[in-house]
Protein backbone atom coordinates (compact mmCIF):
# COMPACT_ATOMS: atom_id res chain seq x y z
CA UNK A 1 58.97 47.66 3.09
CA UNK A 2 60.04 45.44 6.05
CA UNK A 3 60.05 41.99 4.07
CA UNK A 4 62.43 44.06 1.38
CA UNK A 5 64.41 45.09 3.92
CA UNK A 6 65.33 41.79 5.08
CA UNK A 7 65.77 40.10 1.78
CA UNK A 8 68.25 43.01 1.06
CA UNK A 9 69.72 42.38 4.71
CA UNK A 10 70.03 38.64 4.09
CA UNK A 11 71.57 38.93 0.31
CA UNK A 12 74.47 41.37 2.14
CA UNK A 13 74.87 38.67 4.99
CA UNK A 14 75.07 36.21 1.91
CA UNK A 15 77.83 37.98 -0.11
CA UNK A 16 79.68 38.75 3.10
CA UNK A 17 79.51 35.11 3.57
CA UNK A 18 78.03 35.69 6.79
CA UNK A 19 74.87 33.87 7.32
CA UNK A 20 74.84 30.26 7.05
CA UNK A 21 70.97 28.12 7.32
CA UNK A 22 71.55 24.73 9.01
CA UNK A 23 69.23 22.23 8.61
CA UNK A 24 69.25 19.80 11.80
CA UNK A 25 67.32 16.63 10.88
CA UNK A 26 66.66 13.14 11.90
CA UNK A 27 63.68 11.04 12.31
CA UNK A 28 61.38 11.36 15.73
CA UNK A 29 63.34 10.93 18.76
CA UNK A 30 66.59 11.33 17.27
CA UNK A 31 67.53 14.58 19.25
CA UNK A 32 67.32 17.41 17.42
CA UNK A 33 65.48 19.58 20.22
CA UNK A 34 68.32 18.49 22.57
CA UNK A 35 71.17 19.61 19.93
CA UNK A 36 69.65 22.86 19.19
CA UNK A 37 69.35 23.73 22.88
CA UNK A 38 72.91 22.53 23.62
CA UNK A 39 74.47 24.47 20.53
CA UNK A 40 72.47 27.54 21.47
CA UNK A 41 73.97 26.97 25.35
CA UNK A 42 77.40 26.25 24.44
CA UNK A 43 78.00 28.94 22.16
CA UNK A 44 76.83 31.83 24.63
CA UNK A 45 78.99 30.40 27.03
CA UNK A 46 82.14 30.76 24.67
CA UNK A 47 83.17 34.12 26.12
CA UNK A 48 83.13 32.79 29.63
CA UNK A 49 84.20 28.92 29.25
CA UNK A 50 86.78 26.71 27.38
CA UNK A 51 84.01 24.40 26.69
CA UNK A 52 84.58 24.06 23.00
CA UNK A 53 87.98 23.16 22.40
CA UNK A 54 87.69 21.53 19.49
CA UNK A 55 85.96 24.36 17.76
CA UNK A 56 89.14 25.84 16.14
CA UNK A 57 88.06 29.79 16.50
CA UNK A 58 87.29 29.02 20.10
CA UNK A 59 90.65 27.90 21.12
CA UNK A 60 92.21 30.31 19.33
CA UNK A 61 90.24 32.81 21.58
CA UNK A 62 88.70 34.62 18.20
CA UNK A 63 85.22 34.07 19.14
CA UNK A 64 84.06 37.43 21.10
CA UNK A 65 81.09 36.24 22.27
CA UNK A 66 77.12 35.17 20.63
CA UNK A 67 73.79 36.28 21.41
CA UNK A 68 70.32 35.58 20.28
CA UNK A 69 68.99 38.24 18.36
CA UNK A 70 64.92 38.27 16.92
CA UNK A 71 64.59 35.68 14.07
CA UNK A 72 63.35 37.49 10.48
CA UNK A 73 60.41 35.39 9.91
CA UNK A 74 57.81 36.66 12.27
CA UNK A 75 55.25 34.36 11.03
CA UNK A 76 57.18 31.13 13.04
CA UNK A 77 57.48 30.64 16.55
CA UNK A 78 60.34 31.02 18.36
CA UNK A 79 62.58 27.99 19.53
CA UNK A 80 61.54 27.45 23.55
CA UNK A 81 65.07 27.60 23.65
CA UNK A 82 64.11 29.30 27.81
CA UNK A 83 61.75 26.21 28.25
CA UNK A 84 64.26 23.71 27.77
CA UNK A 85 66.84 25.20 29.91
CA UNK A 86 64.23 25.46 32.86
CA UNK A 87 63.40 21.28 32.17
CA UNK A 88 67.65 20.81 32.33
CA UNK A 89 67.60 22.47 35.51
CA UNK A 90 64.48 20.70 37.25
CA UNK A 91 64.63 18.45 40.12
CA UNK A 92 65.25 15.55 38.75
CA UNK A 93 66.13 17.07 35.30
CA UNK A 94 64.11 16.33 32.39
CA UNK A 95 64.92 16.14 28.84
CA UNK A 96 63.40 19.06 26.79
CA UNK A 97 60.26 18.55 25.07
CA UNK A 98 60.18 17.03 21.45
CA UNK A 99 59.10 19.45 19.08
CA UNK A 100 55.30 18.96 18.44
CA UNK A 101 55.36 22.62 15.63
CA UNK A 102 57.99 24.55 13.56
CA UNK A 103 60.41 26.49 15.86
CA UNK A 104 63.57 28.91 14.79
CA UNK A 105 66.07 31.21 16.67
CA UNK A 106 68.56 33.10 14.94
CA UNK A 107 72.15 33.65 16.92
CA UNK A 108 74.78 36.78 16.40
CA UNK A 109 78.05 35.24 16.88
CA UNK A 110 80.95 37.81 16.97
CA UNK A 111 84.46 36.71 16.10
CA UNK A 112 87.85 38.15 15.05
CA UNK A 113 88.26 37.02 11.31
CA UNK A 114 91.96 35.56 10.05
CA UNK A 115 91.13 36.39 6.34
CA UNK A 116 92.27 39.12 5.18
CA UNK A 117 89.59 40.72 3.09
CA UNK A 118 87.17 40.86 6.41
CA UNK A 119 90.27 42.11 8.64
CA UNK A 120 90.34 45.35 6.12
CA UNK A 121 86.51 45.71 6.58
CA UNK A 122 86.75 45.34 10.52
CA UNK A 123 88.27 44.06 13.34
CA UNK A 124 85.53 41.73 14.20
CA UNK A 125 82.58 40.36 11.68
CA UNK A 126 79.33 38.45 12.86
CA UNK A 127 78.07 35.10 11.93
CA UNK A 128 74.32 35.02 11.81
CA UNK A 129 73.27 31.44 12.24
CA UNK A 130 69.46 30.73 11.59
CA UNK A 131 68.61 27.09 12.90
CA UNK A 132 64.93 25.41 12.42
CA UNK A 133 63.44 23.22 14.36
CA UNK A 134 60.73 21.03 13.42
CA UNK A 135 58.66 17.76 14.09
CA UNK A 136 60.62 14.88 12.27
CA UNK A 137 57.44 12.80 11.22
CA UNK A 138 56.82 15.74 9.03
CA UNK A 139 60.59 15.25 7.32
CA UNK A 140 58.69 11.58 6.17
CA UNK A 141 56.56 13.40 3.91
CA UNK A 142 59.39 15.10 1.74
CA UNK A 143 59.01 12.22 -0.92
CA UNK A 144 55.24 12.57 -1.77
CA UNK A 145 56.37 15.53 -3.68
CA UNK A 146 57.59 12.85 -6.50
CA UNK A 147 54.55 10.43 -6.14
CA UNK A 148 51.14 10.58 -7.60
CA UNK A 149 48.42 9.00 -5.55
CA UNK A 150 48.58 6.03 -7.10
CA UNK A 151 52.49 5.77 -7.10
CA UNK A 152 52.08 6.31 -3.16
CA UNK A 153 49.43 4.24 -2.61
CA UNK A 154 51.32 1.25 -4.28
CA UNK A 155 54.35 2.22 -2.47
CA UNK A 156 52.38 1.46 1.03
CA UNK A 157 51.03 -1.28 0.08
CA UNK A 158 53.74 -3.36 -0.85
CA UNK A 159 55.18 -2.12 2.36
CA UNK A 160 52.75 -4.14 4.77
CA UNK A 161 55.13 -7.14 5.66
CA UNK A 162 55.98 -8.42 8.74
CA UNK A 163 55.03 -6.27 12.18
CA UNK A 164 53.00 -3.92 9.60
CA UNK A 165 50.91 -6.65 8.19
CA UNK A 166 49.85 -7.46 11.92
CA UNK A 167 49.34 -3.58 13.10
CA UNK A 168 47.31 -2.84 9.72
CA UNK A 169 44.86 -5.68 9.83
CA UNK A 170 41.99 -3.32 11.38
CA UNK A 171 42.33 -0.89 8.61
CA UNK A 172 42.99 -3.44 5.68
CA UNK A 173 39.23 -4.43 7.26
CA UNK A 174 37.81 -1.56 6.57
CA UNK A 175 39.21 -0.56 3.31
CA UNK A 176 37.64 -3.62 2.17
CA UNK A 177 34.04 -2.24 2.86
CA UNK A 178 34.96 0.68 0.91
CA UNK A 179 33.41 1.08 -2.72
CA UNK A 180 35.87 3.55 -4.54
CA UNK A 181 33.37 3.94 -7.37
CA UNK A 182 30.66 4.72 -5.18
CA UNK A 183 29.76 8.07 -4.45
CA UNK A 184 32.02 10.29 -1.91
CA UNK A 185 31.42 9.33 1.34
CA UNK A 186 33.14 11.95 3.57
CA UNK A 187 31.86 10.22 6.89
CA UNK A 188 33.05 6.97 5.99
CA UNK A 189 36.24 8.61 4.42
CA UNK A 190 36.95 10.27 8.26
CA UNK A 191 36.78 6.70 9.37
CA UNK A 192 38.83 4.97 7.57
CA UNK A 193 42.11 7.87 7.68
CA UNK A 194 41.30 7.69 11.44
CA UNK A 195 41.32 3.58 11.73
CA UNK A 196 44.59 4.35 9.39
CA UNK A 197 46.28 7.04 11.63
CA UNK A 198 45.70 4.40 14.49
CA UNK A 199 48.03 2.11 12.65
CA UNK A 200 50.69 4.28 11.83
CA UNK A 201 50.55 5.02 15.47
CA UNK A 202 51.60 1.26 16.30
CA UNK A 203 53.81 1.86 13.86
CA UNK A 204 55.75 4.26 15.76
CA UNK A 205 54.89 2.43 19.17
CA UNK A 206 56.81 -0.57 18.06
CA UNK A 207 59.88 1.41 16.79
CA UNK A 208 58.86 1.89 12.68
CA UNK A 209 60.19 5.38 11.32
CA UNK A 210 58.81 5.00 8.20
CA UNK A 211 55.48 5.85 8.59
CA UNK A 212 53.07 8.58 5.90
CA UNK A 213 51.78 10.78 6.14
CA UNK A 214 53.77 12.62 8.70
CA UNK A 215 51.80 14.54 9.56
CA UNK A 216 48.84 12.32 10.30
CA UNK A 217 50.61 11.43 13.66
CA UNK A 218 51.72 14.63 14.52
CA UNK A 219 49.29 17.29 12.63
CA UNK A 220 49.83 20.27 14.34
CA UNK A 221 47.43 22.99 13.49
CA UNK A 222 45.62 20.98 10.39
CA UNK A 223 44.22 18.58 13.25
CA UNK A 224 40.72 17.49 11.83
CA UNK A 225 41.16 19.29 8.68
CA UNK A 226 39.95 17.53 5.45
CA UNK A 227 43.04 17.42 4.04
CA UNK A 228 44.28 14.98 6.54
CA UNK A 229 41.56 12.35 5.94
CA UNK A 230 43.10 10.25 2.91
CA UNK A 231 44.94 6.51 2.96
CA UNK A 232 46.55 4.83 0.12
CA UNK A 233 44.02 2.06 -1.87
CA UNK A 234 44.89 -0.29 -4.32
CA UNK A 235 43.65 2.12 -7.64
CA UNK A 236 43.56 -0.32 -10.41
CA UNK A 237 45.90 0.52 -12.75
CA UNK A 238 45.64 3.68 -15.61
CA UNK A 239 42.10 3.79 -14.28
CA UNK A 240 40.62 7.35 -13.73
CA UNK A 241 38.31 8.14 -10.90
CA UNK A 242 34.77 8.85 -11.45
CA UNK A 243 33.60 12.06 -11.09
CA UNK A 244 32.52 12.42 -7.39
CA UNK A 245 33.59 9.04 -6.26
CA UNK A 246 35.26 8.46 -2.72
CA UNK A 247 38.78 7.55 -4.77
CA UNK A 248 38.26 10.92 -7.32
CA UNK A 249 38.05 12.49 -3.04
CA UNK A 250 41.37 10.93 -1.71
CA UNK A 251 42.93 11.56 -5.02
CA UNK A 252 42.31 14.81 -4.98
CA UNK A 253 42.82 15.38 -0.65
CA UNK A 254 46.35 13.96 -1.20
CA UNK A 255 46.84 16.30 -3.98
CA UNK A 256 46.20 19.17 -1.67
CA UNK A 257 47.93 17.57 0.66
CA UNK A 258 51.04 17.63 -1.74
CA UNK A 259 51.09 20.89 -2.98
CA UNK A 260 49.53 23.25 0.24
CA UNK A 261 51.08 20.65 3.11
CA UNK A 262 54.63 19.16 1.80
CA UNK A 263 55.55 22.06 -0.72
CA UNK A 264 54.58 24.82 1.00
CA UNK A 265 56.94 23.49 3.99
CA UNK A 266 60.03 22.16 1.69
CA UNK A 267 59.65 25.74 -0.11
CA UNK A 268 59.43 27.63 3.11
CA UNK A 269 62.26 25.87 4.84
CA UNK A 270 64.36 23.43 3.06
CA UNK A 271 65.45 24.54 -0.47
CA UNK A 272 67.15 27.04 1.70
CA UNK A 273 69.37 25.37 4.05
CA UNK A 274 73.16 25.62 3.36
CA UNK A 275 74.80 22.89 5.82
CA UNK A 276 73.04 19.86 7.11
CA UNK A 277 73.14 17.58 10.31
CA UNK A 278 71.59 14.33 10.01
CA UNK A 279 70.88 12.92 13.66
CA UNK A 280 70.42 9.45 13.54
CA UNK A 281 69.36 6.86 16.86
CA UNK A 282 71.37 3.88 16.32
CA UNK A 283 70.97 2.35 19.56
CA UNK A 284 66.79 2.53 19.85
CA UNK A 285 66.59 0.34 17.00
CA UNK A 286 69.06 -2.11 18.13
CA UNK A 287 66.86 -2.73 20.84
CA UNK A 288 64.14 -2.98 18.84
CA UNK A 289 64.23 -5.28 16.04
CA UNK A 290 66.20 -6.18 12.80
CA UNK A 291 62.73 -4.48 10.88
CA UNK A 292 62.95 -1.66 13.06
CA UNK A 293 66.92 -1.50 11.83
CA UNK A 294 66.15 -1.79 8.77
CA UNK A 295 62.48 0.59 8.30
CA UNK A 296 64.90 3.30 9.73
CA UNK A 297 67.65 2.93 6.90
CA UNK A 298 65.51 3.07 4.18
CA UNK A 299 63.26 6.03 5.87
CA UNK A 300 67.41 8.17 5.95
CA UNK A 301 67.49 6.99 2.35
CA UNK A 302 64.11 8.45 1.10
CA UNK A 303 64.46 11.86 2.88
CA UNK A 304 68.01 12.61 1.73
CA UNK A 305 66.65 12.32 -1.74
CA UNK A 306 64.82 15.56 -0.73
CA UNK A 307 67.16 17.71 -0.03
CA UNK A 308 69.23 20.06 -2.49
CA UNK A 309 73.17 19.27 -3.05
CA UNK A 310 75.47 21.24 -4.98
CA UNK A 311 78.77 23.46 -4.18
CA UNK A 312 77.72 26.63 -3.30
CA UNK A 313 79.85 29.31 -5.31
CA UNK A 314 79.12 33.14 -4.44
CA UNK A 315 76.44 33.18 -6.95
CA UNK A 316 74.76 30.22 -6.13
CA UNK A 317 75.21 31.06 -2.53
CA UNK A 318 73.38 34.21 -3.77
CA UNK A 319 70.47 33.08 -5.30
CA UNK A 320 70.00 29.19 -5.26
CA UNK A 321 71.31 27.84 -1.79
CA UNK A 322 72.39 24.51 -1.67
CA UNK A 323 74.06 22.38 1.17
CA UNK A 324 77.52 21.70 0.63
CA UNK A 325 78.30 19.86 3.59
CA UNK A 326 76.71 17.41 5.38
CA UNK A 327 77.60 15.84 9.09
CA UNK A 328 75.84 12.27 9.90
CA UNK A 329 75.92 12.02 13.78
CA UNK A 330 74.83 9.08 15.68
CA UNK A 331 73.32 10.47 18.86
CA UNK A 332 72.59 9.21 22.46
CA UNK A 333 76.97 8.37 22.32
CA UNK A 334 77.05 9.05 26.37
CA UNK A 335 74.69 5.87 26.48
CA UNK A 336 77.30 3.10 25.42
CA UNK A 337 80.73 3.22 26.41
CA UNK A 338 83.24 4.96 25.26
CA UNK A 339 85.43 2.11 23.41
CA UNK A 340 82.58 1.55 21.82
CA UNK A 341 82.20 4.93 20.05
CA UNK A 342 84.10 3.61 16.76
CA UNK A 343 81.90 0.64 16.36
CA UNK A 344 78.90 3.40 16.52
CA UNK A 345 80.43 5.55 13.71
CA UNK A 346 81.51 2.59 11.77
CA UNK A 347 77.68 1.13 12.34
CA UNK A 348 76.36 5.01 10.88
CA UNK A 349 78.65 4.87 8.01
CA UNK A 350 77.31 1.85 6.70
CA UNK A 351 73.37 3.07 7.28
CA UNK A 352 73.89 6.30 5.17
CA UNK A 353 75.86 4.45 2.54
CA UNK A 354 73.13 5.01 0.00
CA UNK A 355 72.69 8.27 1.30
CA UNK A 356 76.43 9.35 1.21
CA UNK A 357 76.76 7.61 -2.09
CA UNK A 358 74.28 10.07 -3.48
CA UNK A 359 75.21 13.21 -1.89
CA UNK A 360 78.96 12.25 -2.52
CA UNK A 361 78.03 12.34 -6.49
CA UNK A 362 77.07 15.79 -5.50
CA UNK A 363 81.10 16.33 -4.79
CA UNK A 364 79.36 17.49 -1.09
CA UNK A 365 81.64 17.44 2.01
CA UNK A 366 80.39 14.53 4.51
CA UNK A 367 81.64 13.27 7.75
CA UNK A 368 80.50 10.96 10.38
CA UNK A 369 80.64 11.35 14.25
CA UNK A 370 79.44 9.87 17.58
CA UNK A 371 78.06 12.26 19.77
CA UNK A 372 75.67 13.42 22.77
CA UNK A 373 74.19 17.07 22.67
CA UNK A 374 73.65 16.91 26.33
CA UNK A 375 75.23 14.37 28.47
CA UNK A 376 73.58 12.05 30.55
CA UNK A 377 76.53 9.23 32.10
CA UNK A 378 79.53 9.21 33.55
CA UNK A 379 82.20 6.57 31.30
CA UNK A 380 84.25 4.64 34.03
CA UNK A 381 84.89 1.01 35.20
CA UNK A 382 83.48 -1.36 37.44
CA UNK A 383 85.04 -4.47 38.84
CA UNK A 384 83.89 -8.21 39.78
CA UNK A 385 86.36 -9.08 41.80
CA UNK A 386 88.07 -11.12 38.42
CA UNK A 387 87.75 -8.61 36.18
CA UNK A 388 87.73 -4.76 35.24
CA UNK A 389 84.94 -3.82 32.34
CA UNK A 390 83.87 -0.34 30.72
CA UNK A 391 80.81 0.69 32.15
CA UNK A 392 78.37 3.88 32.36
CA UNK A 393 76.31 5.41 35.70
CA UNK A 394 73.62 7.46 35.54
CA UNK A 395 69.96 8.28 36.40
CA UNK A 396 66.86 6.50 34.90
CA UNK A 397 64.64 8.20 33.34
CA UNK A 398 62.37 7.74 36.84
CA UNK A 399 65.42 9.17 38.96
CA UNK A 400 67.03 5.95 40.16
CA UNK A 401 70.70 5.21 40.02
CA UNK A 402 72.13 2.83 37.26
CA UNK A 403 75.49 1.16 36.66
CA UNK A 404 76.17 -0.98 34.02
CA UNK A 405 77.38 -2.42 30.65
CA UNK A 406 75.39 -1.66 27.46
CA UNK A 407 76.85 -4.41 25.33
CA UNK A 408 79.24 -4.36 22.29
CA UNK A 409 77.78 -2.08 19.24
CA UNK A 410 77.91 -4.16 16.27
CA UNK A 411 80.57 -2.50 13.68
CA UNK A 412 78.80 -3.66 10.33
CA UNK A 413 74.69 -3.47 9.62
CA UNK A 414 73.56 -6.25 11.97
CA UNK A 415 71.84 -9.70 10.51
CA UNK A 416 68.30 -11.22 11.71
CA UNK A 417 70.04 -13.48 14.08
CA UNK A 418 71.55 -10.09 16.25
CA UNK A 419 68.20 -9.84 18.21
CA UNK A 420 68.01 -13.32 18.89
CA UNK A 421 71.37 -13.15 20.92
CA UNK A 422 70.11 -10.27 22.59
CA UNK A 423 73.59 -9.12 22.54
CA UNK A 424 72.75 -5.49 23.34
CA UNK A 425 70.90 -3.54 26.36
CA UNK A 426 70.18 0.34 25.47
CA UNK A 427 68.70 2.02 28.64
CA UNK A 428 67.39 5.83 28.65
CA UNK A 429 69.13 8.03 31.57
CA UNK A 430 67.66 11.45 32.39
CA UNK A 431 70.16 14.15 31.28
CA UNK A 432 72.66 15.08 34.35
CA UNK A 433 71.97 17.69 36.69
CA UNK A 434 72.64 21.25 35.30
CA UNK A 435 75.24 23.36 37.07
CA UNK A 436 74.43 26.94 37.15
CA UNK A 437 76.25 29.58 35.11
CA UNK A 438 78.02 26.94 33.09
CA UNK A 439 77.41 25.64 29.76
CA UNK A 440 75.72 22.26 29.43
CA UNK A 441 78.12 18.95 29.18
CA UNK A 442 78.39 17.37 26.33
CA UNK A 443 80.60 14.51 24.20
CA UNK A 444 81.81 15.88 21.01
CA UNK A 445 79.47 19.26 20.45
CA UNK A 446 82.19 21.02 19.87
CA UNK A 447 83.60 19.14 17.02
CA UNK A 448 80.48 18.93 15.31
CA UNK A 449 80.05 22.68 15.68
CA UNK A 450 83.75 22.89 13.79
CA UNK A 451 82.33 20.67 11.19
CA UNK A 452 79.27 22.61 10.39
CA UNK A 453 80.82 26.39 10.84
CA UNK A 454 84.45 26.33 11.88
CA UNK A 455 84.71 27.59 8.03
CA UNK A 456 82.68 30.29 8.22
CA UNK A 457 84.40 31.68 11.42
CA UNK A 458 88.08 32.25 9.36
């Protein structure tokens, strides 16, 4: 009686056009735990602060106020939205912890509406805004659900080049001892996924995104399950397993892997989202290397193939939800300098190209911004006595003071020879110290917040 309850709940929300799913993703590290906790922070705070001024229905004074109210799906914890504020305000402060499970909090956000239809109803109508949070190595598994084992298997294989070549030479060993014919060895099978999770590991350690399973590096609650001990092996191809062979075994762990891991999560979460934010960490890989750059484009490409695009009408909106607008934001803004902000968006525009070219196909809405969630420098100048330059001061991420100039963001998709100038420094900063009562600072939350819902708040 409860569950029908809220679907008839959520369908009136729906109609009303009143609820709106966002879907904030990004690869690891890219900052979605910090955005959630900032939007969360600076919409409570809209009753009490002009801290969103470029979130129309705020300066217009129409927003009443937001609270969180209890989530509908009792089955997923709730975002430590309390946990992160109590990092923020540490001594030093501390960034909040990266998601490690699936999170969600649901906000009520009360506004007076301009259209006329909801003015008739009421003086005020609510927003209910459901936000998920989740690990983003798990976002890497999204396109499994179109490859077979032998599809993904290829598909890894003809991706060790370069740094993964190096990093996958123990486990390359061992898959050579392997007899795929031979009778299923689940000992030797735990082996060989573990000696495989090692080097997806270094992938990440070096600064690869595009590493599968997800999940292997980050398995949550199926840690030491079965279905988590599989790796991809050269098949042989149109060749069928043998009945109880160790490669009839992986096929058939990936398989469950597929459909009770990777569906059961797009289904749950996903295929239901309405708007999108794509955070994206420019600046790490520049620092990295010009495979690092590159690993992370293609690893955006492949995961916005997952998603569902398509206008969503009042019926569709209804019954099939599909995103209809998508915001690419390159994070971490606060740690160049400002002039440099348009070379940032200009550098994001070209790494979602085949991304936007697809969803643009779609006829979706897109934009791209520069932005921090919660801000970490102070933008000002220094001099040397010849000279005035832009330059950013903060607090390392080990609490000591730090001055300086970044570099110049390139404004097109870097070549090989970038790294080799070493033309760019990225340093972390811990975020800045958390004043009591007031909402958290931030560069540009409030027009990405106008972007996503300033629509839905007419």
């Amino acid at each position: 009686m409860k569950k029908l309850t809220q679907e008839v709940n959520d369908f009136l929300y729906r109609s009303m056009d009143s609820h709106v799913r966002i879907a904030v993703t990004g690869l690891s590290r890219a900052g979605k735990t910090a955005f959630i906790t900032s939007m969360v922070n600076q919409l409570l705070h809209t009753s009490t602060h002009d801290n969103l001024p470029l979130l129309k229905s705020a300066r217009e004074k129409r927003i009443v106020g937001a609270k969180r109210v209890p989530q509908h799906n009792m089955m997923v914890p709730r975002f430590a939205y309390d946990d992160a504020m109590e990092q923020l305000h540490a001594h030093p402060p501390e960034w909040p912890i990266p998601t490690r499970d699936v999170s969600e909090i649901r906000l009520a956000l009360k506004y007076k509406p301009k259209q006329r239809h909801k003015k008739i109803l009421s003086p005020t109508s609510t927003l209910h805004i459901d936000i998920i949070d989740y690990p983003g190595e798990w976002l890497l598994d999204l396109p499994l659900l179109n490859m077979d084992f032998e599809e993904w298997s290829n598909s890894q294989i003809e991706a060790l080049k370069g740094q993964r070549k190096e990093l996958a030479g123990e486990w390359l060993t061992q898959l050579e001892t392997l007899d795929l014919d031979a009778e299923a060895d689940e000992k030797k099978l735990e082996h060989i996924s573990s000696v495989y999770t090692k080097y997806l590991h270094g992938c990440k350690e070096v600064g690869l995104h595009w590493v599968q399973p997800g999940r292997f590096v980050l398995p949550g609650d199926l840690a030491g399950a079965p279905v988590l001990q599989f790796f991809p092996c050269i098949t042989g191809s149109n060749s069928k397993p043998k009945k109880n062979s160790n490669l009839e075994m992986l096929s058939k762990r990936y398989s469950e892997y597929q459909e009770k891991v990777v569906k059961a999560f797009y289904k749950q979460y996903f295929s239901t989202f309405d708007r999108q934010l794509v955070l994206v960490d420019c600046l790490s890989p520049l620092n990295a290397s010009h495979e690092a750059f590159n690993d992370m484009s293609v690893a955006l490409e492949q995961i916005m193939h997952s998603f569902r695009y398509g206008r969503s009408g009042l019926l569709k909106r209804l019954f099939s939800p599909k995103i209809d607008k998508i915001l690419f934001a390159a994070t971490k803004a606060d740690h160049v300098t400002p002039e440099q902000h348009s070379n940032l968006v200009s550098l994001l525009q070209q790494l979602v190209h085949p991304a936007w070219q697809n969803a643009a196909f779609e006829n979706i809405e897109m934009n791209c911004i520069a932005m921090a969630s919660i801000q970490a420098t102070t933008a000002g100048f220094i001099s040397d006595g010849e000279a005035t330059i832009p330059a950013i001061q903060g607090s390392t991420l080990e609490g000591e003071p730090m001055t300086l100039f970044p570099g110049e963001v390139p404004q097109k998709l870097p070549n090989s020879d970038y790294w080799e100038k070493s033309g760019f420094e990225f340093s972390n900063f811990a975020p800045k110290a958390k004043v009591d009562y007031a909402p958290i600072e931030h560069t540009r939350m409030d027009k990405a917040l106008e972007y996503i819902i300033g629509d839905k708040l007419k």
